[in-house]
C-alpha atoms as a PDB file:
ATOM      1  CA  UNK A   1     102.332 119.563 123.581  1.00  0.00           C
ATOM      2  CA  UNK A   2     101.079 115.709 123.677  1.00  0.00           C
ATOM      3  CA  UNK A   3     102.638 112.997 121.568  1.00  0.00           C
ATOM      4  CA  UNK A   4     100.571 112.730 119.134  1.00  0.00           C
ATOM      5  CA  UNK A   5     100.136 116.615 118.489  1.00  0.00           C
ATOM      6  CA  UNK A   6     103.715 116.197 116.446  1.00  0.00           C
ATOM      7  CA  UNK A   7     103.521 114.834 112.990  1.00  0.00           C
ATOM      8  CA  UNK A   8     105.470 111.552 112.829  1.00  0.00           C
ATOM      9  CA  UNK A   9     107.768 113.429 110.769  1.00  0.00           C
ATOM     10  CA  UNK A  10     109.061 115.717 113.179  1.00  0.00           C
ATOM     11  CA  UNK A  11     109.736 113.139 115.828  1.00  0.00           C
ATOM     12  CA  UNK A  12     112.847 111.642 116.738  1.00  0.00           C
ATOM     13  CA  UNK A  13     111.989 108.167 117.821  1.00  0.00           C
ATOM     14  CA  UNK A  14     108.933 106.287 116.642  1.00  0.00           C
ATOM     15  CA  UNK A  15     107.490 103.072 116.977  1.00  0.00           C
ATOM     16  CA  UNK A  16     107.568 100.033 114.410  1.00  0.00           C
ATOM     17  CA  UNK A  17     103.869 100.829 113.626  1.00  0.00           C
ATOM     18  CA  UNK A  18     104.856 104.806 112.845  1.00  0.00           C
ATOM     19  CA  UNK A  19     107.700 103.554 110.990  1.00  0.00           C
ATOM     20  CA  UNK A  20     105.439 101.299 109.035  1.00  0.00           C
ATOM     21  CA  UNK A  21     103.059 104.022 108.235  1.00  0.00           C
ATOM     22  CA  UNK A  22     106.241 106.398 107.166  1.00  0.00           C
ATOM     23  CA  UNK A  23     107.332 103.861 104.671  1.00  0.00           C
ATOM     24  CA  UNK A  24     104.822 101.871 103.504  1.00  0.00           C
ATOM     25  CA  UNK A  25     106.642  98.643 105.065  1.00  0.00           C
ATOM     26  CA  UNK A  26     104.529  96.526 107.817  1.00  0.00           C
ATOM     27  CA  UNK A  27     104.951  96.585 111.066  1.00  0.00           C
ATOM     28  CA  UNK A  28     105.962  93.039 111.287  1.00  0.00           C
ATOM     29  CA  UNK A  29     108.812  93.537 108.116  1.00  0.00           C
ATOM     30  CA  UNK A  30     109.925  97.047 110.395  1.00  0.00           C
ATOM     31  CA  UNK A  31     110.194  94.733 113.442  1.00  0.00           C
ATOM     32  CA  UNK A  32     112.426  92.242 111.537  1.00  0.00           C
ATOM     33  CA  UNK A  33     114.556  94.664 110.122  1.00  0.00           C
ATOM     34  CA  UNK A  34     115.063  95.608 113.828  1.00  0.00           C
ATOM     35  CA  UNK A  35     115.657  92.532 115.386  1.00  0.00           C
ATOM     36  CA  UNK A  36     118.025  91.557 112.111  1.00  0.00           C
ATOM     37  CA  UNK A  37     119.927  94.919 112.505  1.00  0.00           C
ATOM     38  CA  UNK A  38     119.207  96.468 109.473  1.00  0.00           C
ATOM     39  CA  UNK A  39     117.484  99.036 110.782  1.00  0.00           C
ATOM     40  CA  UNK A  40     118.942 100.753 114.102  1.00  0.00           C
ATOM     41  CA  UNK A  41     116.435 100.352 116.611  1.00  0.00           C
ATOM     42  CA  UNK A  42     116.479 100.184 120.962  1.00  0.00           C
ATOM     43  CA  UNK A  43     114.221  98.451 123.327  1.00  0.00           C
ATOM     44  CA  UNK A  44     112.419 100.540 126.200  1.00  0.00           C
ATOM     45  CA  UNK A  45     110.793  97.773 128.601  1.00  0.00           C
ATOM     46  CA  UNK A  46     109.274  95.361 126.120  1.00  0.00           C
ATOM     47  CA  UNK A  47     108.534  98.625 123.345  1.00  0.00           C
ATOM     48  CA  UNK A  48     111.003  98.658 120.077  1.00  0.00           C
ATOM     49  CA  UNK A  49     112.140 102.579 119.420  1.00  0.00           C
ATOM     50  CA  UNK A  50     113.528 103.794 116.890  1.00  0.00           C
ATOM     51  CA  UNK A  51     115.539 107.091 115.964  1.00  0.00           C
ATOM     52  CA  UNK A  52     114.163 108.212 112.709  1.00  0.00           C
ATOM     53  CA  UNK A  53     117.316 110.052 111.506  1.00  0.00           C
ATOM     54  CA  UNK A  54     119.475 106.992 111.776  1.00  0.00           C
ATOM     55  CA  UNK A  55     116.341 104.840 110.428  1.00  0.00           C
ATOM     56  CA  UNK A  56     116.112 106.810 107.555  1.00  0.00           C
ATOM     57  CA  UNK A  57     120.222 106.435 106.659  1.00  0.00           C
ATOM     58  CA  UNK A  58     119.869 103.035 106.936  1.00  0.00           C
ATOM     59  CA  UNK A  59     116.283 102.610 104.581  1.00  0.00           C
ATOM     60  CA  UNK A  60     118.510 104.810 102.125  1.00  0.00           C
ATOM     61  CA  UNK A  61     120.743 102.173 102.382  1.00  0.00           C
ATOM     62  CA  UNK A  62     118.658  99.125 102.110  1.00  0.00           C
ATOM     63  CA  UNK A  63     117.367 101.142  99.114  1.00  0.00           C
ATOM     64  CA  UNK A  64     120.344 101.296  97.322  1.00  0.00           C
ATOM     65  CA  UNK A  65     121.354  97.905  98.148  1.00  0.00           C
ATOM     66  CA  UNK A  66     118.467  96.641  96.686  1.00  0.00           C
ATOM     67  CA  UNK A  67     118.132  98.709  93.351  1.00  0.00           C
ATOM     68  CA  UNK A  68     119.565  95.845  91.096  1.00  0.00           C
ATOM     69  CA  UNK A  69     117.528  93.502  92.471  1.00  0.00           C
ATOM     70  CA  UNK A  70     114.494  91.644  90.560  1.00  0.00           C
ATOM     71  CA  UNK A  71     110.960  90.631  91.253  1.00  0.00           C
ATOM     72  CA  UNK A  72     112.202  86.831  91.778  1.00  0.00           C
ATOM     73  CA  UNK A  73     115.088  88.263  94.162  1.00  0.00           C
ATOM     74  CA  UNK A  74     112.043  90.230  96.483  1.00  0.00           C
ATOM     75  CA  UNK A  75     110.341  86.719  95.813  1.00  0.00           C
ATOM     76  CA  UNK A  76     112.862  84.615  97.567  1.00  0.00           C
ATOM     77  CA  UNK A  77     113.298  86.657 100.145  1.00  0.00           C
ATOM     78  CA  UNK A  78     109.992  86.284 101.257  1.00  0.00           C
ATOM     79  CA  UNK A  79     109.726  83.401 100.672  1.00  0.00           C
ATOM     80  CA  UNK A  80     112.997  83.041 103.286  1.00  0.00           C
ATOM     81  CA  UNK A  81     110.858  84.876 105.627  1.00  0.00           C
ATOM     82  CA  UNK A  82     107.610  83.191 105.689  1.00  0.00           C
ATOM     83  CA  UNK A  83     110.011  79.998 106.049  1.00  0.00           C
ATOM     84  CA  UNK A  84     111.906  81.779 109.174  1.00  0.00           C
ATOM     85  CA  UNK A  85     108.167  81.962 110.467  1.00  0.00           C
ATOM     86  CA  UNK A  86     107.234  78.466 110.376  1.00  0.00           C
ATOM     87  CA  UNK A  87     110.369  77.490 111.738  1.00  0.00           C
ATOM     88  CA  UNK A  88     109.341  79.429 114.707  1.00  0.00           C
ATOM     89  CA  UNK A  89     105.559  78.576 115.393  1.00  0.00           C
ATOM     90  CA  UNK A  90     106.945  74.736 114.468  1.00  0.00           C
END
């Protein structure tokens, strides 16, 4: 059975981009999450993995973490992240 025969469901590592299409995220916010260790994630030569069951405990997480939070909280931190950006191009 080829990879991508099996629903992204029923695998047990995806990619940031499957991730991304699981839960709506981008790729680039799943790839952050990674590298900030929010989300449990490996590296396999220069490719991020990540184990779905573990990913999914830790987006429950996140979720209730984030349940009190307001529009101008989800503002801010975006706007902390597009800042993080242009720190780095800079």
């Amino acid at each position: 059975m080829k990879r991508a025969d099996i629903p992204l469901w029923r695998r047990w590592i995806i990619t940031p981009d499957e991730a991304a299409v699981l839960t709506g995220l981008s790729s680039q916010t799943i790839r952050e999450f990674c590298m900030k260790g929010k989300i449990p994630c490996f590296k396999k030569g220069d490719h991020i993995k990540i184990p779905v069951k573990k990913a999914e405990e830790a987006f429950a997480k996140l979720a209730e973490d984030r349940e009190g939070f307001t529009e101008r909280h989800r503002a801010d931190d975006i706007k902390e992240i597009k800042t993080q950006r242009r720190r780095k191009v800079q």
